[in-house]
C-alpha atoms as a PDB file:
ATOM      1  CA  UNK A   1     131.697  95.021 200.292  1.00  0.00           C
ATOM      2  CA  UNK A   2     135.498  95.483 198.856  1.00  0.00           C
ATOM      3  CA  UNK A   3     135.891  93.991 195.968  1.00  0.00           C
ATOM      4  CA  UNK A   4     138.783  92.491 196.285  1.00  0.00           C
ATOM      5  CA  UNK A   5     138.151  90.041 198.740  1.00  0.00           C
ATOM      6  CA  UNK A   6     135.598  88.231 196.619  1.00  0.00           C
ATOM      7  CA  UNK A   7     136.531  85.609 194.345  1.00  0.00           C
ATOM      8  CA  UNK A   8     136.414  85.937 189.984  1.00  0.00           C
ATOM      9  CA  UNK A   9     133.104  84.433 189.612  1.00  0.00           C
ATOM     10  CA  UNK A  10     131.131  86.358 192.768  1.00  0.00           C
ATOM     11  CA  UNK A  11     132.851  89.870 190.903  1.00  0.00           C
ATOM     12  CA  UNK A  12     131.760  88.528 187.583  1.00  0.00           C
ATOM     13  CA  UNK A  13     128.248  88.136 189.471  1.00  0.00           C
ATOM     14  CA  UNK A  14     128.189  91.890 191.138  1.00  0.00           C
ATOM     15  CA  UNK A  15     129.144  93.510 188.444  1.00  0.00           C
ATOM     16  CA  UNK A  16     126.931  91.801 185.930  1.00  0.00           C
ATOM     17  CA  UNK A  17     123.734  92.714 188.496  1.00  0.00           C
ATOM     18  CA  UNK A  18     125.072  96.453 187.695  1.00  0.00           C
ATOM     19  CA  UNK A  19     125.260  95.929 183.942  1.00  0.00           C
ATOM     20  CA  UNK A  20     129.142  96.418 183.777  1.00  0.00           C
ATOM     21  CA  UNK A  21     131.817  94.840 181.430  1.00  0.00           C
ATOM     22  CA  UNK A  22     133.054  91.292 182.773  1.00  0.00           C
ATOM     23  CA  UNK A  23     135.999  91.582 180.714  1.00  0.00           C
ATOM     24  CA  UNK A  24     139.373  91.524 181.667  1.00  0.00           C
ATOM     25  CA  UNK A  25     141.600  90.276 184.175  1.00  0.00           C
ATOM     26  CA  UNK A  26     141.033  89.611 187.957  1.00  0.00           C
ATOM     27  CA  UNK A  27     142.381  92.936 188.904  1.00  0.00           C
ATOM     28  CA  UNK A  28     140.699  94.902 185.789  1.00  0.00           C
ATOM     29  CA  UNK A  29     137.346  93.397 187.551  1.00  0.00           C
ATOM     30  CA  UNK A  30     137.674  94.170 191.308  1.00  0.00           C
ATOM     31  CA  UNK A  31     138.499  97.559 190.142  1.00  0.00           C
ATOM     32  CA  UNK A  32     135.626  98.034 188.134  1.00  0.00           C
ATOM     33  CA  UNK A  33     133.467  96.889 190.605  1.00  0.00           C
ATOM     34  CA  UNK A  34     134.699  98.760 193.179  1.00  0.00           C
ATOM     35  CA  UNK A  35     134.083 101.974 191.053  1.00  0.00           C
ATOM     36  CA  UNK A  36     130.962 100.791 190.321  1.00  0.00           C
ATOM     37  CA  UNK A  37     130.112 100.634 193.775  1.00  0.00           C
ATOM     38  CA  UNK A  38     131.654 103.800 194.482  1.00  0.00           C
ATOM     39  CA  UNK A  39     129.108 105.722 192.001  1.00  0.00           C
ATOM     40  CA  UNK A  40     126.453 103.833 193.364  1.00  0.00           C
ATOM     41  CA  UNK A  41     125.091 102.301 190.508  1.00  0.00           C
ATOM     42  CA  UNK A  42     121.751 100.728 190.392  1.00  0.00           C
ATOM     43  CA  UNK A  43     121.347  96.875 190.701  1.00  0.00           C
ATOM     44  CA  UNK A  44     119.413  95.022 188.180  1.00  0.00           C
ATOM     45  CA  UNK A  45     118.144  91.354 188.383  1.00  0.00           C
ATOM     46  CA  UNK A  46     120.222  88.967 186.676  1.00  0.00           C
ATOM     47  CA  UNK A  47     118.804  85.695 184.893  1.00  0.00           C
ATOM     48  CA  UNK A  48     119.531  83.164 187.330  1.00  0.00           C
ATOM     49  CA  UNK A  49     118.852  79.469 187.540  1.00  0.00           C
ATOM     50  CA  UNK A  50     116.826  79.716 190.941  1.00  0.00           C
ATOM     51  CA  UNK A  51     117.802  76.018 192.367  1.00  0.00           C
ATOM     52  CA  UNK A  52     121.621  76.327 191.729  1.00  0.00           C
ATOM     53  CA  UNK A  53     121.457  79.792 193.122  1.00  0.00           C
ATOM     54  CA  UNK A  54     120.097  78.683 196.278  1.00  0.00           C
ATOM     55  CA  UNK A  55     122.695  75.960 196.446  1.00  0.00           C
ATOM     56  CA  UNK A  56     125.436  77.815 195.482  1.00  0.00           C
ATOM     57  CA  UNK A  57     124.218  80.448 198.842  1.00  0.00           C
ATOM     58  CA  UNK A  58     123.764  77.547 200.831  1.00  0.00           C
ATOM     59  CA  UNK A  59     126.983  76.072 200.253  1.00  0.00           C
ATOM     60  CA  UNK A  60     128.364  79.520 200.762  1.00  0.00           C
ATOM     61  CA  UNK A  61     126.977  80.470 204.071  1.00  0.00           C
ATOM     62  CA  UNK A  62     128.331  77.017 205.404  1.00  0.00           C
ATOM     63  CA  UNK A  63     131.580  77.476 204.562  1.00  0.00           C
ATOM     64  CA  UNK A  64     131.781  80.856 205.668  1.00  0.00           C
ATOM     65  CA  UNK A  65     130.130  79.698 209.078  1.00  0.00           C
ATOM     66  CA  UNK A  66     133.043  76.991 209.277  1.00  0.00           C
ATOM     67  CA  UNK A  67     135.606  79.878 208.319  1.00  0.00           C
ATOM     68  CA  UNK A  68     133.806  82.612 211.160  1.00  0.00           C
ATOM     69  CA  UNK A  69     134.154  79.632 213.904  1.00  0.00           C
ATOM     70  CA  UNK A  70     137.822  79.840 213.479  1.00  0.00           C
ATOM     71  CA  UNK A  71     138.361  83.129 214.432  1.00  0.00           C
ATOM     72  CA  UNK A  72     139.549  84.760 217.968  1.00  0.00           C
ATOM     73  CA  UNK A  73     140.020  87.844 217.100  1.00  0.00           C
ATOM     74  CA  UNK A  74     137.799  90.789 217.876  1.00  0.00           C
ATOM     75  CA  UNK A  75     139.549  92.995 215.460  1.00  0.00           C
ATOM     76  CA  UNK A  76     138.158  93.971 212.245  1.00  0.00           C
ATOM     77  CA  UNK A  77     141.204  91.942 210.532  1.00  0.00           C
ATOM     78  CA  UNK A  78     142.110  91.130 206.332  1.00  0.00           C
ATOM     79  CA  UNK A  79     140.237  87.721 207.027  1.00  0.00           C
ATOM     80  CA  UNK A  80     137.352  89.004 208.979  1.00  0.00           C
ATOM     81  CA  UNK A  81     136.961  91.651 206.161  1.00  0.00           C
ATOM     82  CA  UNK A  82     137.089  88.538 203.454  1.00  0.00           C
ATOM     83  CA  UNK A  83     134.016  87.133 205.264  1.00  0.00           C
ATOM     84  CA  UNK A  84     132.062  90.106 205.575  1.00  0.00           C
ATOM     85  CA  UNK A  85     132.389  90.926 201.946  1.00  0.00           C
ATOM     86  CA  UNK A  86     131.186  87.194 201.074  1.00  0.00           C
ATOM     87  CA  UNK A  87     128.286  87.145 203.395  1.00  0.00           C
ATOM     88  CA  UNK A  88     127.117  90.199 201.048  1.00  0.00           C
ATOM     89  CA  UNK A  89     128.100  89.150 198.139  1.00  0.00           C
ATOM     90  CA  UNK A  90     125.683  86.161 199.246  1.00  0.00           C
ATOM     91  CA  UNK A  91     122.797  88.205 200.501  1.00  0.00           C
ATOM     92  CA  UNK A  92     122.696  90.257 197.077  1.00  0.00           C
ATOM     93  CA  UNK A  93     122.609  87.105 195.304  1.00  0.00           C
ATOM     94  CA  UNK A  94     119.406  86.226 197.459  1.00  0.00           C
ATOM     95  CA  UNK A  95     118.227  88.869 197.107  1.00  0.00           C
ATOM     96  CA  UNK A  96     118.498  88.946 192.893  1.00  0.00           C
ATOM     97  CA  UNK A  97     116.934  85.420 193.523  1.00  0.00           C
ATOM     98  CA  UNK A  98     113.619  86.683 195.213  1.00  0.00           C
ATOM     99  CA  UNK A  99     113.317  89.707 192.435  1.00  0.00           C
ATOM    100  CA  UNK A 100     114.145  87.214 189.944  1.00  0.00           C
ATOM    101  CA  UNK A 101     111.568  84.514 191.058  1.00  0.00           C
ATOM    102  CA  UNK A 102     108.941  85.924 193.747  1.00  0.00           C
ATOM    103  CA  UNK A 103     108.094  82.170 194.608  1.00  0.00           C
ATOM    104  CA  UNK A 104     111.627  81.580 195.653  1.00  0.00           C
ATOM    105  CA  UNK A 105     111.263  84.682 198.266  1.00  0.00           C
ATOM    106  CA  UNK A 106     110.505  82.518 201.463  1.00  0.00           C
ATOM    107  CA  UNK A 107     113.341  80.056 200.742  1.00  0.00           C
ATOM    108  CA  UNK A 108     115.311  82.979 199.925  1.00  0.00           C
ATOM    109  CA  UNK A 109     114.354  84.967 203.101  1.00  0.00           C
ATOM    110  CA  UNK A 110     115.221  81.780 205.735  1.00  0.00           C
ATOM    111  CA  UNK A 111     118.969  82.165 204.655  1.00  0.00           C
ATOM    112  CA  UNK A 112     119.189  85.549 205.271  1.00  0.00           C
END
């Protein structure tokens, strides 16, 4: 996932599921995340409102669906990159939505 392909509130999201600052500018936080992900540090499950998280993913995946339609290019390019980033961005929000709420695992599991 590079970090700076995600928008302020997904970083704000990452780097709060790896207890990290969420201070600072845009910049400041895709570079802390990125370290962050760098050193490999563990992932913790953030309070979450379960129904708004599963919108927000839902949402998500259709716009990135819409966006992945567009493309013709085989290459790994800046906007295929973008996308990849979000769909795992999304998948480790599902993911802090199943830990978070074990009934929410099946809805959780049919977007993956």
């Amino acid at each position: 996932m590079d970090p700076f392909k995600l928008h302020e509130d997904q970083i704000i999201f990452e780097l709060k599921s790896r207890k990290a600052s969420t201070e600072g500018d845009l910049s400041d936080l895709a570079n802390r995340l990125h370290l962050e992900i760098l050193l490999a540090r563990d992932v913790v499950v953030v309070e979450v409102d379960v129904a708004k998280e599963l919108d927000y993913c839902r949402g998500g995946f259709e716009q990135l669906t819409r966006e992945i339609s567009g493309i013709k290019s085989r290459n790994r390019t800046p906007k295929v990159k973008s996308i990849q980033s979000k769909i795992i961005h999304l998948i480790n929000r599902l993911n802090n939505v199943k830990a978070y709420n074990s009934e929410a695992t099946e809805l959780a599991d049919d977007m993956i």
